[in-house]
C-alpha atoms as a PDB file:
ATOM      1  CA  UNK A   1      88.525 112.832  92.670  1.00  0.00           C
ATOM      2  CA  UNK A   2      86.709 110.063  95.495  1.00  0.00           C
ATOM      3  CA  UNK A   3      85.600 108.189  92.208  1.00  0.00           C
ATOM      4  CA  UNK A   4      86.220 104.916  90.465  1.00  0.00           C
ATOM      5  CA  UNK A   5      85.012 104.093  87.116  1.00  0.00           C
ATOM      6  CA  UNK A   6      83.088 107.579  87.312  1.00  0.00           C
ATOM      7  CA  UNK A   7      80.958 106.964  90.285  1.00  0.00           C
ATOM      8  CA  UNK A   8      81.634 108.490  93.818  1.00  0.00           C
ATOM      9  CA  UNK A   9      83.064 105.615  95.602  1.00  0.00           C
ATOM     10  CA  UNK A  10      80.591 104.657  98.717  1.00  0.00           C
ATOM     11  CA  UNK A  11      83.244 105.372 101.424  1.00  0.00           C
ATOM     12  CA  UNK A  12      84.308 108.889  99.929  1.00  0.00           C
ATOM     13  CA  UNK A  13      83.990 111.067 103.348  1.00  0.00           C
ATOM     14  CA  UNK A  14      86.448 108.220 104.966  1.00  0.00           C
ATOM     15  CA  UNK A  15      88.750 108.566 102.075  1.00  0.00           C
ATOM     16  CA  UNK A  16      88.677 112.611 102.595  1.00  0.00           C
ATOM     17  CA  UNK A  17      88.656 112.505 106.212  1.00  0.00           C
ATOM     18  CA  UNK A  18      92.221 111.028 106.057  1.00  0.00           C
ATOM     19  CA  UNK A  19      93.416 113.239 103.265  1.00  0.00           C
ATOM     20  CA  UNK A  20      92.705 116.427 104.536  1.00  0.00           C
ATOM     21  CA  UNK A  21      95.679 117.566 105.589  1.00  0.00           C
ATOM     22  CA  UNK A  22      97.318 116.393 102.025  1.00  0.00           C
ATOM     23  CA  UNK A  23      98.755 118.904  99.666  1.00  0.00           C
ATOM     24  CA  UNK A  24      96.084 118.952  96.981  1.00  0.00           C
ATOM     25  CA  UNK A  25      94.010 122.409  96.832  1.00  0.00           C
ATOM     26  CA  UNK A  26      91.010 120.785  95.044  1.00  0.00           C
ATOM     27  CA  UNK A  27      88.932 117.493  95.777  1.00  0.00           C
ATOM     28  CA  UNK A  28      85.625 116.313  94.563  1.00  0.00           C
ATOM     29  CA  UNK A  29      83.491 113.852  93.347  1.00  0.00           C
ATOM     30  CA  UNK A  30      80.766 112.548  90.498  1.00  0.00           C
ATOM     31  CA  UNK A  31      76.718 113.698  90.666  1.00  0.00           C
ATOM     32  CA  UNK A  32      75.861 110.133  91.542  1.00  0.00           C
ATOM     33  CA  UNK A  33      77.368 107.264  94.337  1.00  0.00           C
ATOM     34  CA  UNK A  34      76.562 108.492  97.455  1.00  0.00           C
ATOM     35  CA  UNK A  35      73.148 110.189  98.671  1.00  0.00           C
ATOM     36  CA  UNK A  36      72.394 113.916  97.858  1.00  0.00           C
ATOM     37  CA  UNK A  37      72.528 114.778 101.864  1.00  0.00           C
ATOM     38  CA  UNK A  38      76.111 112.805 102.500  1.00  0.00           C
ATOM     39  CA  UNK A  39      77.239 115.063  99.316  1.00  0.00           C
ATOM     40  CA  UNK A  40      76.150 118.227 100.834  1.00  0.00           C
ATOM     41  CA  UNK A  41      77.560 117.552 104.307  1.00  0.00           C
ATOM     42  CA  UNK A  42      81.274 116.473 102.086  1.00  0.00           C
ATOM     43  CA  UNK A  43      81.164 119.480 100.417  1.00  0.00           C
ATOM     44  CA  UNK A  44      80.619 121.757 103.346  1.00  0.00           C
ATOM     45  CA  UNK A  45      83.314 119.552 105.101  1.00  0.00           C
ATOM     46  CA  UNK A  46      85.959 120.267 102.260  1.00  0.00           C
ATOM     47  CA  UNK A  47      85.378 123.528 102.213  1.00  0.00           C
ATOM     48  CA  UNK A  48      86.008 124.035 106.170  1.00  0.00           C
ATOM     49  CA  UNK A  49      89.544 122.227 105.098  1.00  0.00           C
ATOM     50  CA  UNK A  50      90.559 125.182 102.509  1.00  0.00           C
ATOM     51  CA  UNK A  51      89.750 123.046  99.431  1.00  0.00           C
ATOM     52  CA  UNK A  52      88.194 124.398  95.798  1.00  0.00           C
ATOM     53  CA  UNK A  53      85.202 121.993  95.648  1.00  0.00           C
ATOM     54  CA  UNK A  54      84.786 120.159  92.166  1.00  0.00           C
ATOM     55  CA  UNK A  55      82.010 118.154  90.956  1.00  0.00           C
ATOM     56  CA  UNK A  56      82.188 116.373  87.514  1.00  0.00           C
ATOM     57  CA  UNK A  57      78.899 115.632  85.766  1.00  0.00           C
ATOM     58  CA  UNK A  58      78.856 112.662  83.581  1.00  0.00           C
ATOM     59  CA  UNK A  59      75.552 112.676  82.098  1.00  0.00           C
ATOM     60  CA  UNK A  60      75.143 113.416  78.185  1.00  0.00           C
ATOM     61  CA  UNK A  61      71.454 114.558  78.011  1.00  0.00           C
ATOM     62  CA  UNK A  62      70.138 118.325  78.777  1.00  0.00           C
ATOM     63  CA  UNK A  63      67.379 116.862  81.612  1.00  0.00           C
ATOM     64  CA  UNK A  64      70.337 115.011  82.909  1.00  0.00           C
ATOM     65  CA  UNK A  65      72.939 117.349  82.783  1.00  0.00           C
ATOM     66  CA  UNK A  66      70.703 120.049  84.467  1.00  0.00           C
ATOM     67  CA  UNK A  67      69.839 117.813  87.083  1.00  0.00           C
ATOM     68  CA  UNK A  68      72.995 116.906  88.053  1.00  0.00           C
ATOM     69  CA  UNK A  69      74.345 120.896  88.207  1.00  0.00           C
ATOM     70  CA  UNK A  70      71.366 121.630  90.100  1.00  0.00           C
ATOM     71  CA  UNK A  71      73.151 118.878  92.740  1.00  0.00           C
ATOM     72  CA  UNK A  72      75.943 121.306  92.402  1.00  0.00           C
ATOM     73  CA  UNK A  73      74.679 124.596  92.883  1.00  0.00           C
ATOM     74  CA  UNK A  74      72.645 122.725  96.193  1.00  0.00           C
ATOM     75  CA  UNK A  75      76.290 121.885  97.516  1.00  0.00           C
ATOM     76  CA  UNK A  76      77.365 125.067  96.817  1.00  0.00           C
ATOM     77  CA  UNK A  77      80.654 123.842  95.193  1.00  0.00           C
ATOM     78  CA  UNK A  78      82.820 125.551  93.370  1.00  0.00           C
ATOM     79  CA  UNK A  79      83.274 124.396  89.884  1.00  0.00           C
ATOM     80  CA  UNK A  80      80.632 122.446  87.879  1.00  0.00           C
ATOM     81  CA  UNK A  81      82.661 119.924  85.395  1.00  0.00           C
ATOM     82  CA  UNK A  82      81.575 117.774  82.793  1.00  0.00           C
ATOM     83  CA  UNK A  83      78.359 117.732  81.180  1.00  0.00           C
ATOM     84  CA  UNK A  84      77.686 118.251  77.198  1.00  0.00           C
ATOM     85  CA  UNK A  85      77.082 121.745  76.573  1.00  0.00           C
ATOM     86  CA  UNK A  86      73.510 123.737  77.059  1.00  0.00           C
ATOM     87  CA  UNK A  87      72.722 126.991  76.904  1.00  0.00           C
ATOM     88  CA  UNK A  88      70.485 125.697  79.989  1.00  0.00           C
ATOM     89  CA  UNK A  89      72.897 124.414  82.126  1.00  0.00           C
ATOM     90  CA  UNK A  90      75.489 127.095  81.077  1.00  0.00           C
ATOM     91  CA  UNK A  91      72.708 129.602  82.407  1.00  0.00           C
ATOM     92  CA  UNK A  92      72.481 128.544  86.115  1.00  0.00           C
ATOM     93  CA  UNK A  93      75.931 128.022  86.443  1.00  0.00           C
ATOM     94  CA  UNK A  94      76.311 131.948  85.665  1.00  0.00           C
ATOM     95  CA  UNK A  95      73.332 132.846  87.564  1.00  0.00           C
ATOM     96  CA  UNK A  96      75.003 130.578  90.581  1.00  0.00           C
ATOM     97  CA  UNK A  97      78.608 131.917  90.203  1.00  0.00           C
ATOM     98  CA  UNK A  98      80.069 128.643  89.554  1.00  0.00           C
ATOM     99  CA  UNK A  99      83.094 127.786  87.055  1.00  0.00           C
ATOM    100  CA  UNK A 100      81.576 125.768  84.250  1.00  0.00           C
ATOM    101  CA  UNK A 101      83.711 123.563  82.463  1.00  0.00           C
ATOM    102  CA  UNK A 102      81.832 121.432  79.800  1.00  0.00           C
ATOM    103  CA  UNK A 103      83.296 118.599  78.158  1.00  0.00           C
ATOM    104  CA  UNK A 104      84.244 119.024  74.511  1.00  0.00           C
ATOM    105  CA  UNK A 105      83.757 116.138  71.560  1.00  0.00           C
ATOM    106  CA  UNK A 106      81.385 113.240  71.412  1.00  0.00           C
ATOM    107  CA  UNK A 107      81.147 111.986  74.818  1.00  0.00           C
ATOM    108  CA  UNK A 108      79.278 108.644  75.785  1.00  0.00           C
ATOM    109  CA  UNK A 109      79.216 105.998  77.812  1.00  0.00           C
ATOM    110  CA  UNK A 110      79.923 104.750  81.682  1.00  0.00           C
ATOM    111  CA  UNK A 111      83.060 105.169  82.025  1.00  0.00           C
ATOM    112  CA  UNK A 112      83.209 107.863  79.217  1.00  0.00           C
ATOM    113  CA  UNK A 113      84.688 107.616  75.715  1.00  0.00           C
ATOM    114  CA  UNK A 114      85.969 110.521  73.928  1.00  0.00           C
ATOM    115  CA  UNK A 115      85.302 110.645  69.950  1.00  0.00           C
ATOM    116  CA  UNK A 116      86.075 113.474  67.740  1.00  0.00           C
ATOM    117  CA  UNK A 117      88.825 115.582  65.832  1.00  0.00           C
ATOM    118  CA  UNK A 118      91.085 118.107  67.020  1.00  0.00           C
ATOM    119  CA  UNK A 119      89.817 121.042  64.878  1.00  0.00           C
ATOM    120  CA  UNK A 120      86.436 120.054  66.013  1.00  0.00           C
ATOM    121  CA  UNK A 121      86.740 120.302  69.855  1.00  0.00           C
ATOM    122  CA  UNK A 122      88.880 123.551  69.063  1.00  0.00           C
ATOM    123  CA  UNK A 123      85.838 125.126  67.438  1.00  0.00           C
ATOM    124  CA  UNK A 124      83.506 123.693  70.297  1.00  0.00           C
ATOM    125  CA  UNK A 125      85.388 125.218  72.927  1.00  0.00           C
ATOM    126  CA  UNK A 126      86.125 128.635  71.416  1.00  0.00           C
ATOM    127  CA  UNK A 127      81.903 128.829  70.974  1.00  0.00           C
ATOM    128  CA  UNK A 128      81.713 128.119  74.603  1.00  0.00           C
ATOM    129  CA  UNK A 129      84.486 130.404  76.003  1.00  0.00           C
ATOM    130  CA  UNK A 130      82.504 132.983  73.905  1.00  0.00           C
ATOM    131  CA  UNK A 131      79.446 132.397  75.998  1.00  0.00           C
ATOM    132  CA  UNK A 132      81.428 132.679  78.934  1.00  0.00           C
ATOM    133  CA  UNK A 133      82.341 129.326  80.600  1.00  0.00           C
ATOM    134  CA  UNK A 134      85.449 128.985  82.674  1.00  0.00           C
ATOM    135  CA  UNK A 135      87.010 126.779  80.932  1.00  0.00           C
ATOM    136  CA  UNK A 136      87.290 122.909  79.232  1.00  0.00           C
ATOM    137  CA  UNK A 137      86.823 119.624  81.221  1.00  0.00           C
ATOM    138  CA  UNK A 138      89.085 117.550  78.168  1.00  0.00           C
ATOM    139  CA  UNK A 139      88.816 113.735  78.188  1.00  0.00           C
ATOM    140  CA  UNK A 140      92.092 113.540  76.446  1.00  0.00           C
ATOM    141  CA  UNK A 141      93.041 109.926  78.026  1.00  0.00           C
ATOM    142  CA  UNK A 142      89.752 108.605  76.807  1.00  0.00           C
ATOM    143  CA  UNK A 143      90.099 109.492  73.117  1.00  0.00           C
ATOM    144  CA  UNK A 144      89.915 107.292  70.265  1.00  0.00           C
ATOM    145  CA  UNK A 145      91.914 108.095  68.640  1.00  0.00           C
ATOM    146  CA  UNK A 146      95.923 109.928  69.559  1.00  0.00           C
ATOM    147  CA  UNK A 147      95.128 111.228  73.098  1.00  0.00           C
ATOM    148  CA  UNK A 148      99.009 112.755  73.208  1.00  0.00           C
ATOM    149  CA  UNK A 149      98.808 114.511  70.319  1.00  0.00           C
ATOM    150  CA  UNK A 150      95.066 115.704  71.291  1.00  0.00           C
ATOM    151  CA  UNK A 151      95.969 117.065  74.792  1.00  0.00           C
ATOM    152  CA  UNK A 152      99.409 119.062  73.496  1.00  0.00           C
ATOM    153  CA  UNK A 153      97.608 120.807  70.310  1.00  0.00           C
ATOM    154  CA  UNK A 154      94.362 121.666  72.370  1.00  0.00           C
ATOM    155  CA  UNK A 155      95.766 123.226  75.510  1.00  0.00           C
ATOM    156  CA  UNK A 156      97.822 125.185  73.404  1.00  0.00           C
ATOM    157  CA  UNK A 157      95.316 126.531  71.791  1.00  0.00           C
ATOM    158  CA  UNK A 158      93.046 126.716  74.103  1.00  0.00           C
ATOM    159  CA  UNK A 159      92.895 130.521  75.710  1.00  0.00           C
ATOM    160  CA  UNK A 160      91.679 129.318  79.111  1.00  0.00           C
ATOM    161  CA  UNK A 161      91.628 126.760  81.817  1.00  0.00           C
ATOM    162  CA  UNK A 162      91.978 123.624  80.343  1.00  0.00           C
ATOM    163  CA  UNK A 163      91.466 120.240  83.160  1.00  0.00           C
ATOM    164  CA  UNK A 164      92.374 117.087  81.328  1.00  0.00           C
ATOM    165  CA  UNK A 165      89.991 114.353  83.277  1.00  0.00           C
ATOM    166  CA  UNK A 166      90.208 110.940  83.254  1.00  0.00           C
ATOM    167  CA  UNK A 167      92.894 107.236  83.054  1.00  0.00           C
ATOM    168  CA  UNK A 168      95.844 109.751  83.995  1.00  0.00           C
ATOM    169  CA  UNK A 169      97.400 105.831  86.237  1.00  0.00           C
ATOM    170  CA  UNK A 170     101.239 107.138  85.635  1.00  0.00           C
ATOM    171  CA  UNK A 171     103.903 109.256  86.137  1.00  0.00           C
ATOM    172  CA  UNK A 172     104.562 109.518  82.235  1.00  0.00           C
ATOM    173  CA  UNK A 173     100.995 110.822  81.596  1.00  0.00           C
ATOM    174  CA  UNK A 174     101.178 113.486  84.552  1.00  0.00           C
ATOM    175  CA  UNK A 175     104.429 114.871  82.677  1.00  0.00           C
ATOM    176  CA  UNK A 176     102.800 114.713  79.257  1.00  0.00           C
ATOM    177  CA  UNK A 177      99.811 116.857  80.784  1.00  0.00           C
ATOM    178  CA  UNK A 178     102.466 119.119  82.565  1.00  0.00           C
ATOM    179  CA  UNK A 179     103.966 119.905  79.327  1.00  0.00           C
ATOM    180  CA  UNK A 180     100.848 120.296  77.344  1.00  0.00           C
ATOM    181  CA  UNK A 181     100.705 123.202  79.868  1.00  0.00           C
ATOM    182  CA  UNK A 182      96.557 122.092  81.506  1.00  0.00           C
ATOM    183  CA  UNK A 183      95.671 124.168  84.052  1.00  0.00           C
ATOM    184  CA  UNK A 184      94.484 120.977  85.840  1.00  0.00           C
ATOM    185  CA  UNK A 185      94.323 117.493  85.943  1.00  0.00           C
ATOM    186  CA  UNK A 186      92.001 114.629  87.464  1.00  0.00           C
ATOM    187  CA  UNK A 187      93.447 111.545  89.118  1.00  0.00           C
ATOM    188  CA  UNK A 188      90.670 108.825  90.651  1.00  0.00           C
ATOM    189  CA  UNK A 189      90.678 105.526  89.747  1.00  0.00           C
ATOM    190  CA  UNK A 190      93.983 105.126  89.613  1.00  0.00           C
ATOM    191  CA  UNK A 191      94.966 106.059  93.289  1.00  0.00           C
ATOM    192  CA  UNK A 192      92.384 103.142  93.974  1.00  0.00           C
ATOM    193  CA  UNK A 193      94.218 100.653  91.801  1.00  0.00           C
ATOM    194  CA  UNK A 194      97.369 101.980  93.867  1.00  0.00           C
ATOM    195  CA  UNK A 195      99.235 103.363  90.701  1.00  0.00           C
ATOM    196  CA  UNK A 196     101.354 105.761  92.984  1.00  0.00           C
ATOM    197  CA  UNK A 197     101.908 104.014  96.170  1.00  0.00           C
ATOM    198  CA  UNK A 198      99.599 102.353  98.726  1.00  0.00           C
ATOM    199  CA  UNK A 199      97.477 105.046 100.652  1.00  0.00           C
ATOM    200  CA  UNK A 200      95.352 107.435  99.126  1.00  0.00           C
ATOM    201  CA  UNK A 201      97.186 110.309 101.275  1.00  0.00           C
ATOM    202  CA  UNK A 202     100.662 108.910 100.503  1.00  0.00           C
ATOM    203  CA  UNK A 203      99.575 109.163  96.498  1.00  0.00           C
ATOM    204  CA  UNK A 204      98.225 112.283  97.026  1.00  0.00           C
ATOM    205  CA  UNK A 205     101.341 113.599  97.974  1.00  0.00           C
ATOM    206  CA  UNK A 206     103.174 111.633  96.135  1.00  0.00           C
ATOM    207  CA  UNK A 207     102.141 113.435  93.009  1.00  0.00           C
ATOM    208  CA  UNK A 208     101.965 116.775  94.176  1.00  0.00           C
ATOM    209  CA  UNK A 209     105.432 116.630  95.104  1.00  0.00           C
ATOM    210  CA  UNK A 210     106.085 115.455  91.920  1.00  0.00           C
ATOM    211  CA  UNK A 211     104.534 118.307  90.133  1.00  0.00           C
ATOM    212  CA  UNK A 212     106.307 120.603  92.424  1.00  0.00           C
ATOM    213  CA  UNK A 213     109.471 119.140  91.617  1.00  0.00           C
ATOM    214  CA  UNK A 214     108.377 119.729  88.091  1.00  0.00           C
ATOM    215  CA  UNK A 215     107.267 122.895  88.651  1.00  0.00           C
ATOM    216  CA  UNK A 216     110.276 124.443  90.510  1.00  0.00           C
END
């Protein structure tokens, strides 16, 4: 993600421009940072480059959180993260063909916080999937409370693609989420705080090789 502390970072088509070539499939960005016209040209650029196109809405009201997937569906991206769940917003992602994946729990604040129990979220996300979203944008690094324990038992149990967004800054957390089995994960802030090496392409690849490793 081109974003620190949940705003697209002003020099985001720079940052892409010199990891194109870099081994991660999907890039993207917040609703708000950089003008609606630079977004649209960043998407289209991305996409040219063979990359699934993400943008995460962090925006808690259903005026706000329409607005921002209606940025979205104008960039034509590819997944819509983020945003609390509406029936609204839930409705033009369908009628746009985009993969929806709506936060879960009490979400607030700039950069977000994460409140709420296991067993809640659970029951959020299971009345979601039933109305047919892609999957779960989890904040499990932002919890209050035992963000571990949060992201193993809710991927789990989770029947779907579960991202876990948000303060992943270390090797240790990127082999927790492996683990947990997420279908995804987020890394921004922390490849600007140069938590994996120095460039943003050399931390790019840095982790995916790592996951590979992993993986293999």
């Amino acid at each position: 993600m081109l974003t620190h502390g949940d705003r697209t970072v002003a020099n985001a088509p720079a940052i892409f421009e010199m990891c194109k070539s870099s081994r991660a499939g999907l890039f993207g960005f917040k609703n708000k940072g950089i003008p609606l016209s630079e977004m649209k040209s960043l998407f289209s650029y991305m996409k040219q480059c063979e990359k699934r196109t993400v943008l995460e809405v962090v925006e808690y009201t259903e005026k706000e959180c329409i607005e921002g997937v209606k940025i979205g569906v104008e960039c034509g991206c590819d997944i819509i993260m983020g945003t609390v769940f509406f029936d609204s917003v839930n409705d033009i992602c369908q009628e746009n063909n985009i993969m929806y994946m709506p936060f879960v729990g009490q979400v607030s604040g700039i950069p977000s916080v994460l409140h709420g129990s296991i067993e809640s979220m659970l029951q959020e996300a299971e009345a979601y999937l039933d109305k047919g979203v892609h999957g779960i944008d989890l904040l499990g690094y932002r919890h209050a409370g035992d963000p571990e324990t949060l992201i193993r038992e809710f991927v789990s149990r989770v029947n779907a693609p579960v991202c876990v967004a948000g303060s992943i800054s270390s090797y240790q957390r990127v082999d927790e989420v492996i683990d947990a089995g997420a279908w995804a994960f987020t890394i921004g802030g922390a490849f600007f705080e140069k938590r994996f090496g120095e460039t943003h392409c050399e931390q790019i690849d840095n982790v995916c090789e790592y996951v590979a490793k992993r993986e293999s």
